[in-house]
Each structure stands twice: as C-alpha cells, then as structure tokens.
PDB file of N, CA and C in Angstrom:
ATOM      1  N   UNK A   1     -61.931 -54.305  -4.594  1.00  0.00           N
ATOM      2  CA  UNK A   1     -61.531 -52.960  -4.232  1.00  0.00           C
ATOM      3  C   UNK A   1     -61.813 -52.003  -5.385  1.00  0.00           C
ATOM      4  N   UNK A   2     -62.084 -50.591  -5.237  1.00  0.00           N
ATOM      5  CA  UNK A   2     -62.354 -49.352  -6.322  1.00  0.00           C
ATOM      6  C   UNK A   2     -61.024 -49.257  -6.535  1.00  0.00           C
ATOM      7  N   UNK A   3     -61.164 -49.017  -7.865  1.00  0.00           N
ATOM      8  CA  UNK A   3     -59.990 -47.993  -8.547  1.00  0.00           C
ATOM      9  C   UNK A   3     -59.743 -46.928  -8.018  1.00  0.00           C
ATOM     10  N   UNK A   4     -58.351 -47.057  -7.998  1.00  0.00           N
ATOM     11  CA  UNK A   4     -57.824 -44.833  -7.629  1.00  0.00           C
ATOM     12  C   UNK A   4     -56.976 -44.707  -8.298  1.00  0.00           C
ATOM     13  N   UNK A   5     -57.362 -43.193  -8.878  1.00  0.00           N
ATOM     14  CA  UNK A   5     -56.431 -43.128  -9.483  1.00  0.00           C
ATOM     15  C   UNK A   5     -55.809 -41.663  -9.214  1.00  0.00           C
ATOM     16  N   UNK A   6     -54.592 -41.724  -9.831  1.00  0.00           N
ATOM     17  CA  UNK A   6     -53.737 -40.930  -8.732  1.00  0.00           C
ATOM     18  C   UNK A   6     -52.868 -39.969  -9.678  1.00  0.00           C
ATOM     19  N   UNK A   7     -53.603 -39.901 -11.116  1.00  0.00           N
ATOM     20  CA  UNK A   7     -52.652 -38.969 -11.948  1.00  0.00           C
ATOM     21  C   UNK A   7     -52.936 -37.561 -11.392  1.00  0.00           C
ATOM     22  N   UNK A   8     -53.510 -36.897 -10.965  1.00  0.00           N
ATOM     23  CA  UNK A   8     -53.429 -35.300 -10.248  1.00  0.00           C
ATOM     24  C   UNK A   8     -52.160 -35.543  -9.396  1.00  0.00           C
ATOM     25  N   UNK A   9     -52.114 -36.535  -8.940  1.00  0.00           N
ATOM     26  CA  UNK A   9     -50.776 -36.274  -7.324  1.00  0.00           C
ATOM     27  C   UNK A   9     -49.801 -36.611  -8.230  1.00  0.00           C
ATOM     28  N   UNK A  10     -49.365 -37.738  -8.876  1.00  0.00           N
ATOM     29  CA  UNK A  10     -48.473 -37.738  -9.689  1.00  0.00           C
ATOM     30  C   UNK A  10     -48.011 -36.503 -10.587  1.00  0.00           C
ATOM     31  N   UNK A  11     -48.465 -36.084 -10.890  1.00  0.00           N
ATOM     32  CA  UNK A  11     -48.826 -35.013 -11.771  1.00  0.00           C
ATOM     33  C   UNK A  11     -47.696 -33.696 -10.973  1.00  0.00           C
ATOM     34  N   UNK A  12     -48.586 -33.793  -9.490  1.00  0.00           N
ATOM     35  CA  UNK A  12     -48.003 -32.512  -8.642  1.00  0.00           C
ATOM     36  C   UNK A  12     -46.555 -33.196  -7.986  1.00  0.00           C
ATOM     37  N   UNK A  13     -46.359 -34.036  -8.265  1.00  0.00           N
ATOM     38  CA  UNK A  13     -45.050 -34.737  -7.768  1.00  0.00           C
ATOM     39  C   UNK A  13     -44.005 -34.527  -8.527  1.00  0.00           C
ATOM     40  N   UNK A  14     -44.363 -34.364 -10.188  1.00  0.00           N
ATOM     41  CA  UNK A  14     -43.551 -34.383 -10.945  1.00  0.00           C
ATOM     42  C   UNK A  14     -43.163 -32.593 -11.372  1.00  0.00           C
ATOM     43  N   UNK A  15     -43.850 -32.091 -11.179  1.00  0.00           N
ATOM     44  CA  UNK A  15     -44.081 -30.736 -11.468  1.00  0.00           C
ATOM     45  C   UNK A  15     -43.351 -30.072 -10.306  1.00  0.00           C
ATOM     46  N   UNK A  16     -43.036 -30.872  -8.910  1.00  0.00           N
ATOM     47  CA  UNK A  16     -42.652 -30.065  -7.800  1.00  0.00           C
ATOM     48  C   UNK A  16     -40.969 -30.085  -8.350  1.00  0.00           C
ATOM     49  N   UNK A  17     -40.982 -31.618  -8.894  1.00  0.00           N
ATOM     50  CA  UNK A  17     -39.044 -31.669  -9.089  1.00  0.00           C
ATOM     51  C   UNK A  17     -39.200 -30.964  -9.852  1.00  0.00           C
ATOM     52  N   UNK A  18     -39.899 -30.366 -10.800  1.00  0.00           N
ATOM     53  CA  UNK A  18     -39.095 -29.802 -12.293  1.00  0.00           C
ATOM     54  C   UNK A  18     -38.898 -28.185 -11.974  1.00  0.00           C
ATOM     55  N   UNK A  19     -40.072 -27.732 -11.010  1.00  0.00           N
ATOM     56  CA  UNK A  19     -39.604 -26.467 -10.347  1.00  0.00           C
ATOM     57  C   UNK A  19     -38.623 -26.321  -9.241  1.00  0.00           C
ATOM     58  N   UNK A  20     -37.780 -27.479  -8.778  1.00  0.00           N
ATOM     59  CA  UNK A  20     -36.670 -27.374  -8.156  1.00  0.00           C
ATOM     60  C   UNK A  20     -35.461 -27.265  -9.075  1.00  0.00           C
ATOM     61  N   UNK A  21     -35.477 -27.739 -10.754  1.00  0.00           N
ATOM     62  CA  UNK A  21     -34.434 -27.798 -11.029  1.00  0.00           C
ATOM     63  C   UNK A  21     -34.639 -26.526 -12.495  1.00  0.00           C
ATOM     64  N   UNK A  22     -35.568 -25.484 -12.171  1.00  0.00           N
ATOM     65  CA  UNK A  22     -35.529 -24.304 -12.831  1.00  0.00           C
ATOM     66  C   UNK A  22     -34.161 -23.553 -13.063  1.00  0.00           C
ATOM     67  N   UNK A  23     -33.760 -23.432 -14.439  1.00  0.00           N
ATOM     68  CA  UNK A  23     -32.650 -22.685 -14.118  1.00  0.00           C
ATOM     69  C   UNK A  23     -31.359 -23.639 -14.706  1.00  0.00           C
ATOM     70  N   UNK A  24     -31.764 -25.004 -14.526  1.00  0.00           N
ATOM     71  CA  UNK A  24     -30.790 -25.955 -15.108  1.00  0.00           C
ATOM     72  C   UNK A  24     -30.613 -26.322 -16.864  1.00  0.00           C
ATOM     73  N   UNK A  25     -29.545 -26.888 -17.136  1.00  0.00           N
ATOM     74  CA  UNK A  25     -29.428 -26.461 -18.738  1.00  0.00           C
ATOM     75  C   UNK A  25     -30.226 -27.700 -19.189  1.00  0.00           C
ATOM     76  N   UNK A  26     -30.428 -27.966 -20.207  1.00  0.00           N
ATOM     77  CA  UNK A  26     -30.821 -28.837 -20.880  1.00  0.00           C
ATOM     78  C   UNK A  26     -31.887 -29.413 -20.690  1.00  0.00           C
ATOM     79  N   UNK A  27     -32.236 -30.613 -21.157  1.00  0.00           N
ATOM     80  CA  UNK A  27     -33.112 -31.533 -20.381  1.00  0.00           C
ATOM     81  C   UNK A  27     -33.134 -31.968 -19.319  1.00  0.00           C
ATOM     82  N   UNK A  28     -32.486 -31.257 -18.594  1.00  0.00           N
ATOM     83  CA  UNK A  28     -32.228 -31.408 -16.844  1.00  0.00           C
ATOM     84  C   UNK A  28     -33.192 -30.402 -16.066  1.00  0.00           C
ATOM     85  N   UNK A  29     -33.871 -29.569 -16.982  1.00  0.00           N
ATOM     86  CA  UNK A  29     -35.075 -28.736 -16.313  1.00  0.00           C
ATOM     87  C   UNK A  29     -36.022 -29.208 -16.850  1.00  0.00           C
ATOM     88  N   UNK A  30     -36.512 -30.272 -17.934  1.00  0.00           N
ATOM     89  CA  UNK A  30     -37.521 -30.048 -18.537  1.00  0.00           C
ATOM     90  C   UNK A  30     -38.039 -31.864 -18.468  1.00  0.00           C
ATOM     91  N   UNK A  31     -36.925 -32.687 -18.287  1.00  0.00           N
ATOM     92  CA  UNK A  31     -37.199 -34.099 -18.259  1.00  0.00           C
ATOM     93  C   UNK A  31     -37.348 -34.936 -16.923  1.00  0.00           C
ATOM     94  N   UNK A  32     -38.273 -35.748 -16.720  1.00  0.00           N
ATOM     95  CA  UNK A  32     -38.316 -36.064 -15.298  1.00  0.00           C
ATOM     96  C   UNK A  32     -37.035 -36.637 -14.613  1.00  0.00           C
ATOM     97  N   UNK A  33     -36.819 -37.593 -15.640  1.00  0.00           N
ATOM     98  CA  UNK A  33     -35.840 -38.808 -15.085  1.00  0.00           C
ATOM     99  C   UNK A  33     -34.394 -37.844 -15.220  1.00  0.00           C
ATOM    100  N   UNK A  34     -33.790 -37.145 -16.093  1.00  0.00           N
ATOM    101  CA  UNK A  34     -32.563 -36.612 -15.989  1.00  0.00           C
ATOM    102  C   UNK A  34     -32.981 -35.332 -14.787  1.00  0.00           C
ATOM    103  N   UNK A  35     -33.738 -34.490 -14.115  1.00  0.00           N
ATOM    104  CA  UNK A  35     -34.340 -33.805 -13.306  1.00  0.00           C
ATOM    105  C   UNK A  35     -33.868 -34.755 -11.959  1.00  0.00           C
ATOM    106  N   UNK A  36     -34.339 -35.647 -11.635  1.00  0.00           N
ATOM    107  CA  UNK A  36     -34.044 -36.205 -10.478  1.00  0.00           C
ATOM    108  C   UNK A  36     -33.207 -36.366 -10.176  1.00  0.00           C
ATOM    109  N   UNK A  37     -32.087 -36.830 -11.344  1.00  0.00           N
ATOM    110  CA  UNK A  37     -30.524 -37.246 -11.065  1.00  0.00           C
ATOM    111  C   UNK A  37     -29.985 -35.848 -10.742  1.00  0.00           C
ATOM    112  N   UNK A  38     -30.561 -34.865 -12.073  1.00  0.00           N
ATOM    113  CA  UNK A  38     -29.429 -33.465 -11.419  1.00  0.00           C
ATOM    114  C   UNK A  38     -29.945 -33.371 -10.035  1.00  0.00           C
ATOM    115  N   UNK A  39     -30.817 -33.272  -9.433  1.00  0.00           N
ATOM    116  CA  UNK A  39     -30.981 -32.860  -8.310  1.00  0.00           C
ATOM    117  C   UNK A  39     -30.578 -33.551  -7.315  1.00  0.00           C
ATOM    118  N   UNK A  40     -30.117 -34.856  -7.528  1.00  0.00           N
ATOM    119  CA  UNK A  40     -29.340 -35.892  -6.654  1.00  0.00           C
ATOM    120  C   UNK A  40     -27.686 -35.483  -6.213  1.00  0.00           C
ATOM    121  N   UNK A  41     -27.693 -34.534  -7.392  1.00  0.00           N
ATOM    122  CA  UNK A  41     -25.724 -34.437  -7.595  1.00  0.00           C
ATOM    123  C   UNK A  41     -25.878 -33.318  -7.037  1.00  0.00           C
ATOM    124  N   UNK A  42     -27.158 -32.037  -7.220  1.00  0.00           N
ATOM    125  CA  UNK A  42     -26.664 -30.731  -6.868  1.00  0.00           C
ATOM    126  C   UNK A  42     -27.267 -30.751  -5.778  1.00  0.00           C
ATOM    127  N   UNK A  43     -27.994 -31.100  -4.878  1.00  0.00           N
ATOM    128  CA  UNK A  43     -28.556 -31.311  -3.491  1.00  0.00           C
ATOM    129  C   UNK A  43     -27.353 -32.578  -2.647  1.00  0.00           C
ATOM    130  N   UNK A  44     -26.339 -33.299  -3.462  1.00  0.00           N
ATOM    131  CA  UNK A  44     -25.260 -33.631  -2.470  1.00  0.00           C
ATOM    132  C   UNK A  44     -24.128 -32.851  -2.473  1.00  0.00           C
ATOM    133  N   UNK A  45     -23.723 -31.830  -3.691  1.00  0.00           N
ATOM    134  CA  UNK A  45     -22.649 -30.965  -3.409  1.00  0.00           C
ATOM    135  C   UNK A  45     -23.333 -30.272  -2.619  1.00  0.00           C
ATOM    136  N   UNK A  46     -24.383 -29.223  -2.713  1.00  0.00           N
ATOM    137  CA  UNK A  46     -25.011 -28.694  -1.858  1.00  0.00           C
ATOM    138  C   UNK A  46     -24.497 -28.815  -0.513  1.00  0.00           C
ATOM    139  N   UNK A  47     -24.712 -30.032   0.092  1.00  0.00           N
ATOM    140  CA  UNK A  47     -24.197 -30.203   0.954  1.00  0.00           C
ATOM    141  C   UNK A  47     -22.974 -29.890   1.642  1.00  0.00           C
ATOM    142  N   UNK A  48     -22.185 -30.313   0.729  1.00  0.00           N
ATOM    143  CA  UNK A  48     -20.395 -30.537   1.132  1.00  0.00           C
ATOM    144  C   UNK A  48     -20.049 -29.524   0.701  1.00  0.00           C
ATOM    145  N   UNK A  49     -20.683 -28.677   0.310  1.00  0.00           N
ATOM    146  CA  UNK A  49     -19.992 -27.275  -0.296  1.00  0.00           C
ATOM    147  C   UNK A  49     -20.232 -25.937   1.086  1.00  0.00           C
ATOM    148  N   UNK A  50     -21.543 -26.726   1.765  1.00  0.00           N
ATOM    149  CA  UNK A  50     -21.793 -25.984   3.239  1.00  0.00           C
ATOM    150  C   UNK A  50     -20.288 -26.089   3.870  1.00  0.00           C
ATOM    151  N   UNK A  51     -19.936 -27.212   3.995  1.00  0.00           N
ATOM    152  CA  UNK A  51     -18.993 -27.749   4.834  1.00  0.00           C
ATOM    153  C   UNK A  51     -17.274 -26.935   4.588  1.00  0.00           C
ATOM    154  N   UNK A  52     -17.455 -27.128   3.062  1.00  0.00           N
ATOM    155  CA  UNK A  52     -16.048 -26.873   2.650  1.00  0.00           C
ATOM    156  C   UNK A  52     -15.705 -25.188   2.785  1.00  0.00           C
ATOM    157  N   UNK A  53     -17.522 -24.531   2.809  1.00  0.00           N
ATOM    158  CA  UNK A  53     -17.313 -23.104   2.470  1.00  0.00           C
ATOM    159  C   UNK A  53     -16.867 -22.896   4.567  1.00  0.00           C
ATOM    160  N   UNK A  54     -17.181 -23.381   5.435  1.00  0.00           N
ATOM    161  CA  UNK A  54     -16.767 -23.350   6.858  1.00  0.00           C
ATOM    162  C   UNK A  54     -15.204 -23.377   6.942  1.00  0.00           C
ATOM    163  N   UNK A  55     -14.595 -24.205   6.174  1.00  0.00           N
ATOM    164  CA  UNK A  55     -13.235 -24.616   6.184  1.00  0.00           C
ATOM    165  C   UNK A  55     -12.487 -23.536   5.149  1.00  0.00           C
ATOM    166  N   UNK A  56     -13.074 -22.853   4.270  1.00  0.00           N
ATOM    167  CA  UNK A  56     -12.549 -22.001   3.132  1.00  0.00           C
ATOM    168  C   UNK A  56     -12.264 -20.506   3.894  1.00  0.00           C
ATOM    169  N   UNK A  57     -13.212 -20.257   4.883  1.00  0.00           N
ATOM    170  CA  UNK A  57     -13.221 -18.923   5.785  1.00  0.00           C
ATOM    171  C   UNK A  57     -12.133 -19.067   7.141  1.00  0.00           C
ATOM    172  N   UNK A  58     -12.255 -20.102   7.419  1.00  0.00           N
ATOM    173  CA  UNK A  58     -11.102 -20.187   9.230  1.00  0.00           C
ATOM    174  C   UNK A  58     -10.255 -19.957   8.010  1.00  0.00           C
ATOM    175  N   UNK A  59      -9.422 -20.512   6.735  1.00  0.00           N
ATOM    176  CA  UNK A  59      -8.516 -20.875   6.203  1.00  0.00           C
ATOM    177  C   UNK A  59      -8.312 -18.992   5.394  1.00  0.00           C
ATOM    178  N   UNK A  60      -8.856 -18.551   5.703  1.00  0.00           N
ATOM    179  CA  UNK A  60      -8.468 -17.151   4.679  1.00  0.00           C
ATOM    180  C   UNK A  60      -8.295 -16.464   6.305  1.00  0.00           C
ATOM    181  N   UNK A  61      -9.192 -16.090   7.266  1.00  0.00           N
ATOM    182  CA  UNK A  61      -9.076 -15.973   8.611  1.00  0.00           C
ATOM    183  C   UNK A  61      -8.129 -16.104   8.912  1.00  0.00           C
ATOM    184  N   UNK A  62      -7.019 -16.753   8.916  1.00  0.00           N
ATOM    185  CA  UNK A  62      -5.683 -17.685   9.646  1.00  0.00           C
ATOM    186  C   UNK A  62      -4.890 -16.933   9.134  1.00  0.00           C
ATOM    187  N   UNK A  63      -4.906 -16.559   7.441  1.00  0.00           N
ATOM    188  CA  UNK A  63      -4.458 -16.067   6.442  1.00  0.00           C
ATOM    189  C   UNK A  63      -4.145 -14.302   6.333  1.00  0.00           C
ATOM    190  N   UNK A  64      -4.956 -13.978   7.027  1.00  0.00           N
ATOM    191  CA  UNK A  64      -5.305 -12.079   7.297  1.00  0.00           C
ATOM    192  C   UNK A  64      -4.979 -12.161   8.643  1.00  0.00           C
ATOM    193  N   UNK A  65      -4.779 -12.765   9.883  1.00  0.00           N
ATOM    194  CA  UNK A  65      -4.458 -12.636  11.334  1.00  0.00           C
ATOM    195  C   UNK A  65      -2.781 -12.917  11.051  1.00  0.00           C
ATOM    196  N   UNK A  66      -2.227 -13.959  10.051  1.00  0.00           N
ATOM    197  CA  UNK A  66      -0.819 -14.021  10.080  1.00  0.00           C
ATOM    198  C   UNK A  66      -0.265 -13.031   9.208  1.00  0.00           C
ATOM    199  N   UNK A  67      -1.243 -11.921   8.466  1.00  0.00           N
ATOM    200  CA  UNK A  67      -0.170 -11.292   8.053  1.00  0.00           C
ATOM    201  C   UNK A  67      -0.084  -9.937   8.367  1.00  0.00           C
ATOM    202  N   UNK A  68      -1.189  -9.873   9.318  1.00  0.00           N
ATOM    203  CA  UNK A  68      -1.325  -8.502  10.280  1.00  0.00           C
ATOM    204  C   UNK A  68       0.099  -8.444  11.537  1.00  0.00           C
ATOM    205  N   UNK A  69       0.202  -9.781  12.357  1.00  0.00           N
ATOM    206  CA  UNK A  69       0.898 -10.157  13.021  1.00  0.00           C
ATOM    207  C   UNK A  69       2.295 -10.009  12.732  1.00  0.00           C
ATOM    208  N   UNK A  70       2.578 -10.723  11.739  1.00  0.00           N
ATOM    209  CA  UNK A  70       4.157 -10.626  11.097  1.00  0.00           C
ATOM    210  C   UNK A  70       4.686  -9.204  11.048  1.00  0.00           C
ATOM    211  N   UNK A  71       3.447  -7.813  10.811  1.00  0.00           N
ATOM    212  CA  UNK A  71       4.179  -6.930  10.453  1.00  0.00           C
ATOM    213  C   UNK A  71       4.843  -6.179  12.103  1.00  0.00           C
ATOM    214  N   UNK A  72       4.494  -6.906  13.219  1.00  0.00           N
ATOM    215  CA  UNK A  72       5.041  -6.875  14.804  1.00  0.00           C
ATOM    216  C   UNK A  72       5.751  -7.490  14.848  1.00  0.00           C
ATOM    217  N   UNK A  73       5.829  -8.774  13.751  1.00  0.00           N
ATOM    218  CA  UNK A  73       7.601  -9.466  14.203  1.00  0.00           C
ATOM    219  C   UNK A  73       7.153 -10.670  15.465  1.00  0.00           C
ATOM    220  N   UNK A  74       5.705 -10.796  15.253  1.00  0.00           N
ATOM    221  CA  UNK A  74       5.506 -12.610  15.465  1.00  0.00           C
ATOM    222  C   UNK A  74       4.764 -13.769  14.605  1.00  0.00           C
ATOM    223  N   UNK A  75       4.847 -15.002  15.007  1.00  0.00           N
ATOM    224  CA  UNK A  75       4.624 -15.281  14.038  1.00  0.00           C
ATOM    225  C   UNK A  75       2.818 -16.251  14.691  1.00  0.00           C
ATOM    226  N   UNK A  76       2.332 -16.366  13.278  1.00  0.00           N
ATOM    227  CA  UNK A  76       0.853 -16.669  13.750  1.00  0.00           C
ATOM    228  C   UNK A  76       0.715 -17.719  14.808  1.00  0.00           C
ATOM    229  N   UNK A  77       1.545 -18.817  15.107  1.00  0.00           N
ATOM    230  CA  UNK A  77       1.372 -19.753  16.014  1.00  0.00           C
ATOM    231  C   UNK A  77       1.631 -19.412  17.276  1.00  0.00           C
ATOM    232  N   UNK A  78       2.311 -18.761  17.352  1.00  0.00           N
ATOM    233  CA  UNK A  78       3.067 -17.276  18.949  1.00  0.00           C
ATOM    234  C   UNK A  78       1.760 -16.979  19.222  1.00  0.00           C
ATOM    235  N   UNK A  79       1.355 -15.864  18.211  1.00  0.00           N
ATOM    236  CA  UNK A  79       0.313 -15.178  18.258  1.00  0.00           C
ATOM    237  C   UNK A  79      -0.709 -15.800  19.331  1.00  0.00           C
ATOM    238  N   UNK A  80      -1.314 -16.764  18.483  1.00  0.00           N
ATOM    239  CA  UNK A  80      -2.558 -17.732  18.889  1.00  0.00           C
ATOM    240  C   UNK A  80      -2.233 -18.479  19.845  1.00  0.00           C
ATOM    241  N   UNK A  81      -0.921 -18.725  20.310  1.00  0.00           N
ATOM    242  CA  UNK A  81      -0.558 -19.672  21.904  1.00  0.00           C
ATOM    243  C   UNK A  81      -0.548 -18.365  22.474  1.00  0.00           C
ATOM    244  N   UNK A  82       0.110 -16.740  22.302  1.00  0.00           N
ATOM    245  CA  UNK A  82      -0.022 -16.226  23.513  1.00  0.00           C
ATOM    246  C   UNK A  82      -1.150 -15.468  24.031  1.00  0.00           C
ATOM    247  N   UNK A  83      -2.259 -16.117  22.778  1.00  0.00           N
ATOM    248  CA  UNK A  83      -3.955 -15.315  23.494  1.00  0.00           C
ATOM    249  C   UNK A  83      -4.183 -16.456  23.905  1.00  0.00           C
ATOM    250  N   UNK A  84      -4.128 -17.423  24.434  1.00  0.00           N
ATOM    251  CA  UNK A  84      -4.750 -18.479  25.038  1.00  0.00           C
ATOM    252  C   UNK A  84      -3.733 -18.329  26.445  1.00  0.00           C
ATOM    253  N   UNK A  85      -2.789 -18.298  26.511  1.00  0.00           N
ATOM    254  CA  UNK A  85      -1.754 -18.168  27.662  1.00  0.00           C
ATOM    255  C   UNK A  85      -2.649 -17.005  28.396  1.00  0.00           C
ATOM    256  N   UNK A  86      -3.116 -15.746  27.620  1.00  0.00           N
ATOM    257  CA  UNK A  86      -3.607 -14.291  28.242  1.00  0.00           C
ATOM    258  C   UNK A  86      -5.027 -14.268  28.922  1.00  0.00           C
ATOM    259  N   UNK A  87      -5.565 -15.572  28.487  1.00  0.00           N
ATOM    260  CA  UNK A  87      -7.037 -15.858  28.083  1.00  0.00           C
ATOM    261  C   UNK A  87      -7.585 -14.981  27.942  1.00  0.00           C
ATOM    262  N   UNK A  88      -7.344 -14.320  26.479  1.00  0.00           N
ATOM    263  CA  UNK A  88      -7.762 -13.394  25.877  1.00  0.00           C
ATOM    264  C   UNK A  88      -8.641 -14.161  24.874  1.00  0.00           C
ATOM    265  N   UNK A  89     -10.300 -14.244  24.880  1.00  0.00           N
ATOM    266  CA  UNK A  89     -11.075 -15.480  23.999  1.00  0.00           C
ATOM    267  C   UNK A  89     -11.789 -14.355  22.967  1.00  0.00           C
ATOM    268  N   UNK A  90     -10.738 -14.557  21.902  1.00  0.00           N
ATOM    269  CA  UNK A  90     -10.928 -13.664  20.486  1.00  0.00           C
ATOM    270  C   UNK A  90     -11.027 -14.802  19.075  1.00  0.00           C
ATOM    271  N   UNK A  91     -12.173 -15.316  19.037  1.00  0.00           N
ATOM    272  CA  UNK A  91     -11.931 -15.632  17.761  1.00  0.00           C
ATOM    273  C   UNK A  91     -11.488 -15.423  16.504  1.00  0.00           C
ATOM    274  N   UNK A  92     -10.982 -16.726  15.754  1.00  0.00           N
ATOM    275  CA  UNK A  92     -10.486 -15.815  14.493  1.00  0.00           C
ATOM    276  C   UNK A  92     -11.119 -14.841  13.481  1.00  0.00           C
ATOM    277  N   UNK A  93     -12.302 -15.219  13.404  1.00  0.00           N
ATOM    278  CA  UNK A  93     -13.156 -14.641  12.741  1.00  0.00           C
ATOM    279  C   UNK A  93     -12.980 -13.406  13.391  1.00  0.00           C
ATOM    280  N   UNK A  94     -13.162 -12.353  14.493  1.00  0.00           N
ATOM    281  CA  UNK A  94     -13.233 -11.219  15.041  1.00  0.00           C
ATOM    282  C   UNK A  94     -11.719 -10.456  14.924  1.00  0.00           C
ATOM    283  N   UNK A  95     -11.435 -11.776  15.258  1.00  0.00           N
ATOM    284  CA  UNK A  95      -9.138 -11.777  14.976  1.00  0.00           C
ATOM    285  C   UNK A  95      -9.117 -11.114  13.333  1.00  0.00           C
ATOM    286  N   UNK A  96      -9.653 -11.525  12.765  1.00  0.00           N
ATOM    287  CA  UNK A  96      -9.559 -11.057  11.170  1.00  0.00           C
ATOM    288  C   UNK A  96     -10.052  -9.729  11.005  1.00  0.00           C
ATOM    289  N   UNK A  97     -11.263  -9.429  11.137  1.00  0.00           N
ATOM    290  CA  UNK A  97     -11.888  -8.483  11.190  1.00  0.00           C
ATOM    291  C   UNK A  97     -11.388  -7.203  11.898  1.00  0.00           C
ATOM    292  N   UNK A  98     -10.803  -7.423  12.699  1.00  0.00           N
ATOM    293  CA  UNK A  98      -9.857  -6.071  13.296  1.00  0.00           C
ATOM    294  C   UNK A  98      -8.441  -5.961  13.119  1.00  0.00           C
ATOM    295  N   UNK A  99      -7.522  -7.076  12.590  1.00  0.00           N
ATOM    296  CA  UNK A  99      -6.428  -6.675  11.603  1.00  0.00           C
ATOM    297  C   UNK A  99      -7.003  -5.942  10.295  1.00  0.00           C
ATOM    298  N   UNK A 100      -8.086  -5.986   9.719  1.00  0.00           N
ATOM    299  CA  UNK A 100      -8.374  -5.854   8.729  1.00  0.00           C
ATOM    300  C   UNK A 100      -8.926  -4.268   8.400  1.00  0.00           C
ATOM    301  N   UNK A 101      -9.786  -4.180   9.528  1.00  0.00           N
ATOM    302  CA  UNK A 101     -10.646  -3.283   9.403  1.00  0.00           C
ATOM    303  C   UNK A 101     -10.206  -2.058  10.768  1.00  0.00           C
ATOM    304  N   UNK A 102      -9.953  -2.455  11.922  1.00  0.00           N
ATOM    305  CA  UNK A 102      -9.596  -1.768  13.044  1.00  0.00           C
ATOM    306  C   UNK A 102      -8.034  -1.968  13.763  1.00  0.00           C
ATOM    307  N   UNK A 103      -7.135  -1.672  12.708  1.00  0.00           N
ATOM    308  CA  UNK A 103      -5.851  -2.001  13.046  1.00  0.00           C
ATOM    309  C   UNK A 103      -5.442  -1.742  14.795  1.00  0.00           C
ATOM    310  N   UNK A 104      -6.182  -0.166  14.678  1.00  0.00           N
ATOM    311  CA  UNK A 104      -4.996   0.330  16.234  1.00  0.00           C
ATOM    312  C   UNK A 104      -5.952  -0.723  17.201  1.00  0.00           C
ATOM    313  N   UNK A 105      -7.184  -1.238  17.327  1.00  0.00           N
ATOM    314  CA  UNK A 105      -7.202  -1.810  18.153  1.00  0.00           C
ATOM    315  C   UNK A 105      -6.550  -3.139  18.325  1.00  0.00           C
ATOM    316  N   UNK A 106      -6.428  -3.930  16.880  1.00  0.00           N
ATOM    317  CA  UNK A 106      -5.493  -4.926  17.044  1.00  0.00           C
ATOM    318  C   UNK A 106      -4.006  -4.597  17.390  1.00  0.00           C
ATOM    319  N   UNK A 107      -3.458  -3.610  17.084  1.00  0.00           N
ATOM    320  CA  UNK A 107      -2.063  -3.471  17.697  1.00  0.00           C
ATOM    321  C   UNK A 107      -2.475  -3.480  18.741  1.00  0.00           C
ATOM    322  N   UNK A 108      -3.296  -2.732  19.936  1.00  0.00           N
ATOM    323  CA  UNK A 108      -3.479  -2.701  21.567  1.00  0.00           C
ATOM    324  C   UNK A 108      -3.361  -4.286  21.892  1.00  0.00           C
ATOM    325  N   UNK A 109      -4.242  -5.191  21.105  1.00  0.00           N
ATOM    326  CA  UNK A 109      -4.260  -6.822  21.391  1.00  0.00           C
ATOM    327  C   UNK A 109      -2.494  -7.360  21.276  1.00  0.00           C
ATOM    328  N   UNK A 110      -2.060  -6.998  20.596  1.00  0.00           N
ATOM    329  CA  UNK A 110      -0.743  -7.547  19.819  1.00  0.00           C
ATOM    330  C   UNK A 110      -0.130  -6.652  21.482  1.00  0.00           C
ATOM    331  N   UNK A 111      -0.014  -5.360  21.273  1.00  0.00           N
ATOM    332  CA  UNK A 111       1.067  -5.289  22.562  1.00  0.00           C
ATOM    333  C   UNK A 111       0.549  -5.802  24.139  1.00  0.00           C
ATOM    334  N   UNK A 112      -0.688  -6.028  24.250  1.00  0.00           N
ATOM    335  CA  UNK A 112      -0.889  -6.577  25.359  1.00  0.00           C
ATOM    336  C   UNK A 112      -0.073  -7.706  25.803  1.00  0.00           C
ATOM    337  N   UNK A 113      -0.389  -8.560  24.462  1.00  0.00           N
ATOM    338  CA  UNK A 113       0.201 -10.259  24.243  1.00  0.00           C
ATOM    339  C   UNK A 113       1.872 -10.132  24.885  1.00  0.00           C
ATOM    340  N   UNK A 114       2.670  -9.344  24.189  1.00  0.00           N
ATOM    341  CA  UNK A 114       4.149  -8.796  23.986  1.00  0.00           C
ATOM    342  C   UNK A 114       4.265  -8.719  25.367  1.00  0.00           C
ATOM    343  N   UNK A 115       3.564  -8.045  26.453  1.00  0.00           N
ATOM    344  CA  UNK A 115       4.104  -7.825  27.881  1.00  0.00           C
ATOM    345  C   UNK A 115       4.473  -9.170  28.407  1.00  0.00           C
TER     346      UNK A 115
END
C-alpha cells in the first residue's frame, strides 16, 4: 500500500479545537490536550446550564405573578387553580409580564378570577 499522509488534516483538526476554545485562560487556548478537556467541561455545562437557565425563569415568573397577586389578597396557588377552573390559558411567562409591565390589565384578569 502508498503512504498517506495526513499532517494538513491533522493540522486543520487541531487548529479547529483551538479556535473553539479562543478566549480561554491559560494553556487551555493555546495547548491541544488541555484545549480538549476545557472544551469537554464547557460544552457539558453548556448544556445543563440551557436546562437550569429554563428552570431559573418559570422560578422568578412564579416569583413576580405571586407578588402582584398578594397585593388583591390571594395567594399564588388560588391564583393559578382559579385560571384553570376559568380556563383562562395564560401562561406564566405572559402572567409575569403583565403584573409587571401592564398592571390594569392584570387587575381585569385578577377580578375576573374573584367573580
């Protein structure tokens, strides 16, 4: 069999990780083998940080709808059983956003609920 040789692709293989980990301190931008590992750790938080940042927003969301609510004198679990009783389908996210930003229309939601 001919020889091949394959230092150009190698070459562009190694050069692709080191421009993924631009920006990183140390020999973690500039060395192959510590390059791969950072990018092992920051491409799996990466991940779970998608996840946690989903759970960090309902959780501040929940947080701005119960304290819009309270100032009517119910409390957030009322609240959220008596828009499902109304089938009134307001997410929290939108639920937040108009305690927040468009009060009188959330009071209209809040006294609807109240009848």
């Amino acid at each position: 069999m001919t020889r091949v040789k394959r230092g150009t692709i190698a070459h562009k293989k190694r050069e692709k990780i080191l421009r993924y980990t631009k920006g990183f301190k140390w020999g973690r931008k500039s060395k192959e083998r510590l390059a791969k590992e950072a990018l092992l750790h920051a491409w799996s938080h990466a991940f779970s940080g998608r996840k946690i940042k989903k759970r960090d927003f309902r959780r501040l969301w929940q947080t701005k709808i119960k304290a819009a609510v309270e100032f009517f004198g119910l409390k957030y679990n009322q609240f959220i059983f008596a828009l499902r009783q109304k089938q009134i389908n307001l997410n929290r996210k939108i639920l937040a956003e108009l305690a927040e930003e468009q009060s009188e229309i959330f009071k209209d939601i809040v006294e609807e609920i109240k009848k």
